[in-house]
Protein backbone atom coordinates (compact mmCIF):
# COMPACT_ATOMS: atom_id res chain seq x y z
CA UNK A 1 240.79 91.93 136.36
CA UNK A 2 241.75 89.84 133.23
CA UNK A 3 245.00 89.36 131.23
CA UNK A 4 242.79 90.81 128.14
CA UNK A 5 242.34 94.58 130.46
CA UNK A 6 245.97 94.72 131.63
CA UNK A 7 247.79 97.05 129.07
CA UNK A 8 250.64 95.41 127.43
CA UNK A 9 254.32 95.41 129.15
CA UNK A 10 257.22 96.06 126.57
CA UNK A 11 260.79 95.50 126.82
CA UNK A 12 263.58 96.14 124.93
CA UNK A 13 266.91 93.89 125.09
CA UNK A 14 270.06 95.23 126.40
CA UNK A 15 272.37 92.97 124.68
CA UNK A 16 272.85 89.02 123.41
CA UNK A 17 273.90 86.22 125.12
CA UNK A 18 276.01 84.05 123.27
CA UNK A 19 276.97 80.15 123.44
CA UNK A 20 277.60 77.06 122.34
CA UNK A 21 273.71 76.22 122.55
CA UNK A 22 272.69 76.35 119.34
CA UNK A 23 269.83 73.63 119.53
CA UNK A 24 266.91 73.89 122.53
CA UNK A 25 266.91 69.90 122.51
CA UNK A 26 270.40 69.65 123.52
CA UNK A 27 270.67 72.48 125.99
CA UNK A 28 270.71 71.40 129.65
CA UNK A 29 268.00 72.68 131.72
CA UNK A 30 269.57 74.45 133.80
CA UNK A 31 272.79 76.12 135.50
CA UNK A 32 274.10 73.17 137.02
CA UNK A 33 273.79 70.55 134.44
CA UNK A 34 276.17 73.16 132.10
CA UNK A 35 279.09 73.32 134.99
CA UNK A 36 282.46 74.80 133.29
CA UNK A 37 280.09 75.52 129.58
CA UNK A 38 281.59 78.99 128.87
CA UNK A 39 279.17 82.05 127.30
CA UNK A 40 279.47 85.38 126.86
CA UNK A 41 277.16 88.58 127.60
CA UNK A 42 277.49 91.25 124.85
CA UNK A 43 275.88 94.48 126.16
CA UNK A 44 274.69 97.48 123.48
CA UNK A 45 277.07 100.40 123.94
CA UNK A 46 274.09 102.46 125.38
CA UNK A 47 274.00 100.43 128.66
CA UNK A 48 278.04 99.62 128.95
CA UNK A 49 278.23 102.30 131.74
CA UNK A 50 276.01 99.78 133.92
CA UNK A 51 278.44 97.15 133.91
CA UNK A 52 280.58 99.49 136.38
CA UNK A 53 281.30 97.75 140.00
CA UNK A 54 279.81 94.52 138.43
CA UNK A 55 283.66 93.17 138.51
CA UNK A 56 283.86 92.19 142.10
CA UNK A 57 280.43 89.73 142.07
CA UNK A 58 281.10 86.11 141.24
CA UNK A 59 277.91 84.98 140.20
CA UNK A 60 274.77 87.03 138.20
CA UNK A 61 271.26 86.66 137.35
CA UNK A 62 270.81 87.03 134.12
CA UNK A 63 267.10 87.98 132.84
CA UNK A 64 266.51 87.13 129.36
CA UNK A 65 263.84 86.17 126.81
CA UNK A 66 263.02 82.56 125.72
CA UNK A 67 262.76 83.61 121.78
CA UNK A 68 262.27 79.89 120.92
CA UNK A 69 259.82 79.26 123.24
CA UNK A 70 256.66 77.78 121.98
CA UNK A 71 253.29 79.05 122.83
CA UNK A 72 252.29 78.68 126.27
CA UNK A 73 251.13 75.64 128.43
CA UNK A 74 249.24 76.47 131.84
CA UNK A 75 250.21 71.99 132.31
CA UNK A 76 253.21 71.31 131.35
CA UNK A 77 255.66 67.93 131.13
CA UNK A 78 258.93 68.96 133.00
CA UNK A 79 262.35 67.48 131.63
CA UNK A 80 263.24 65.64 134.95
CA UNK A 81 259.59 64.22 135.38
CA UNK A 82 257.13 61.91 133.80
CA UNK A 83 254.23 63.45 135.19
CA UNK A 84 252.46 66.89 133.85
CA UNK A 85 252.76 69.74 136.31
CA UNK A 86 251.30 73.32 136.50
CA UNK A 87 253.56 75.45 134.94
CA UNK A 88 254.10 77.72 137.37
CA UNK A 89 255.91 74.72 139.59
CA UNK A 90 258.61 74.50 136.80
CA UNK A 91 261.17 76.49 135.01
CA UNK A 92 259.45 75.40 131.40
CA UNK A 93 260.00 77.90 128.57
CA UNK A 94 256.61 77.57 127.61
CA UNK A 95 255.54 80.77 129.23
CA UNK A 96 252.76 83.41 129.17
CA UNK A 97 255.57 85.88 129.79
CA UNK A 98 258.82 83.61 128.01
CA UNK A 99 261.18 84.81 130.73
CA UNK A 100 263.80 82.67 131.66
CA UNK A 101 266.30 82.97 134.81
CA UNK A 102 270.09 81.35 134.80
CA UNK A 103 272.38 82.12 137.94
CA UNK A 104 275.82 81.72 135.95
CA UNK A 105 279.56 82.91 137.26
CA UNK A 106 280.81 85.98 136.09
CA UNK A 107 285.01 84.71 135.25
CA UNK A 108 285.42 88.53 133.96
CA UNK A 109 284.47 91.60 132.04
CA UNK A 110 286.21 93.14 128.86
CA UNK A 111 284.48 96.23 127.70
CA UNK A 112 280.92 95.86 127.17
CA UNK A 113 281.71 91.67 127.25
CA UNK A 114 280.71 89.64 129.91
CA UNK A 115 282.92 86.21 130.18
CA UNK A 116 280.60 83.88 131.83
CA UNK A 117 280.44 80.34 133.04
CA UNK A 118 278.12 77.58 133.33
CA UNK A 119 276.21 79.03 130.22
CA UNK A 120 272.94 76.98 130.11
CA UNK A 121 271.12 79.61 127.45
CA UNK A 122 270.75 79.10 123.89
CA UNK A 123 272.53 81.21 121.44
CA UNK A 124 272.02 84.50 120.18
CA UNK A 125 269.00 84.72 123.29
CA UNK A 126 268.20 88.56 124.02
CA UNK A 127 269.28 89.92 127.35
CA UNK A 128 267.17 92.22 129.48
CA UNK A 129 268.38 92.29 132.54
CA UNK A 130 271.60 91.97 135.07
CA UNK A 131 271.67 91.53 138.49
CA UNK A 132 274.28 90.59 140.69
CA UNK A 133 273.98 87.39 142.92
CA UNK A 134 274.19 88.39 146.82
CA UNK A 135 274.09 85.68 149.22
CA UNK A 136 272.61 87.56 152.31
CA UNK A 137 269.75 88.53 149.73
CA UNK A 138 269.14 85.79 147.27
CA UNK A 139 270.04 82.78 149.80
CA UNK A 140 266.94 81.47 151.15
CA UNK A 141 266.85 79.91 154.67
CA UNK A 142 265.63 76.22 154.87
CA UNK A 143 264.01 76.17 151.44
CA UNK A 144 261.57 73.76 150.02
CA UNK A 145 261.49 72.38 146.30
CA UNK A 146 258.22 70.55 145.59
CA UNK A 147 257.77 68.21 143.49
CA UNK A 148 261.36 68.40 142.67
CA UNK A 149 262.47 66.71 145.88
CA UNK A 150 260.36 63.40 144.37
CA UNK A 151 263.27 63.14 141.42
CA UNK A 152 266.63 60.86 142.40
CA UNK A 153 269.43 62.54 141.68
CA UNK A 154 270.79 60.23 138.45
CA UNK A 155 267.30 60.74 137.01
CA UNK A 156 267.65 64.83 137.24
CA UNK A 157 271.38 64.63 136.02
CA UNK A 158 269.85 61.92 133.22
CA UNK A 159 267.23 64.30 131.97
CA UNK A 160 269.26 67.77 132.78
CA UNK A 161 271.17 67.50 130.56
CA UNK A 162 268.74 66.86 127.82
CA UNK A 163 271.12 65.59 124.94
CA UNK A 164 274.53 67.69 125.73
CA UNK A 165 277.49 66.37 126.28
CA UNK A 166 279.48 68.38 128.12
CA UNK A 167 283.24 69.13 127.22
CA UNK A 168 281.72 67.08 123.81
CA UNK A 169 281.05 70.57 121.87
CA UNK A 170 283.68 72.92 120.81
């Protein structure tokens, strides 16, 4: 079976995340290296109703679509490394399917608004999916990184944050 015979997947967003992110090279890579970065989730009124019982989780997945992306790169140069990796180790944008994953914390929700926290998305990015964070289901037992493990700490916090300075935007 090739990528050429599989019949094309289509989805539609269900709202718009919003930020302070307005520039890809001065977005942190990921969830941790935008701690206290506030955000918001704007839902469509068509899928408001699905935001019921969302309130008591702390923490969501949010699904979304890397619409700046570039084209995709099977080999890719991660931002905490120096050394090209298959894409599929990293979280690079650069996707055949430019789907990106943030775990952020849900503060609260105000109509079809989500308030969030530690916002590591670029503005105006479209949303398709919610999910809420459960510990007993999304915490892995005695997991492994990869190559990851090889990268010091101050080198990952270095390159993480990829330009931001956080509390330096308004």
């Amino acid at each position: 079976m090739s990528a050429s015979s599989q019949a094309p997947v289509t989805y539609r967003p269900i709202g718009v995340i919003r930020s302070e992110h307005e520039a890809a090279e001065r977005t942190p890579i990921q969830p941790v290296y935008a701690r206290g970065v506030s955000g918001r989730a704007e839902i469509l009124p068509e899928y408001i109703e699905g935001l019921r019982d969302l309130g008591g989780f702390s923490h969501l997945i949010l699904l979304y679509h890397f619409h700046r992306a570039g084209p995709a790169q099977l080999i890719v140069q991660p931002f905490t490394d120096d050394k090209p990796r298959g894409l599929f180790s990293t979280r690079h944008p650069q996707r055949p399917n430019p789907i990106g994953l943030s775990v952020v914390r849900l503060l609260r929700i105000e109509g079809g608004t989500l308030h969030l926290e530690d916002v590591d998305i670029l503005d105006g990015t479209p949303l398709l999916d919610i999910k809420p964070y459960i510990l007993r289901f999304d915490g892995a037992a005695e997991p492994r990184s990869g190559w990851t493990e090889t990268i010091d700490e101050d080198t990952a916090q270095r390159r993480g944050f990829r330009g931001f300075q956080p509390g330096g935007l308004s």
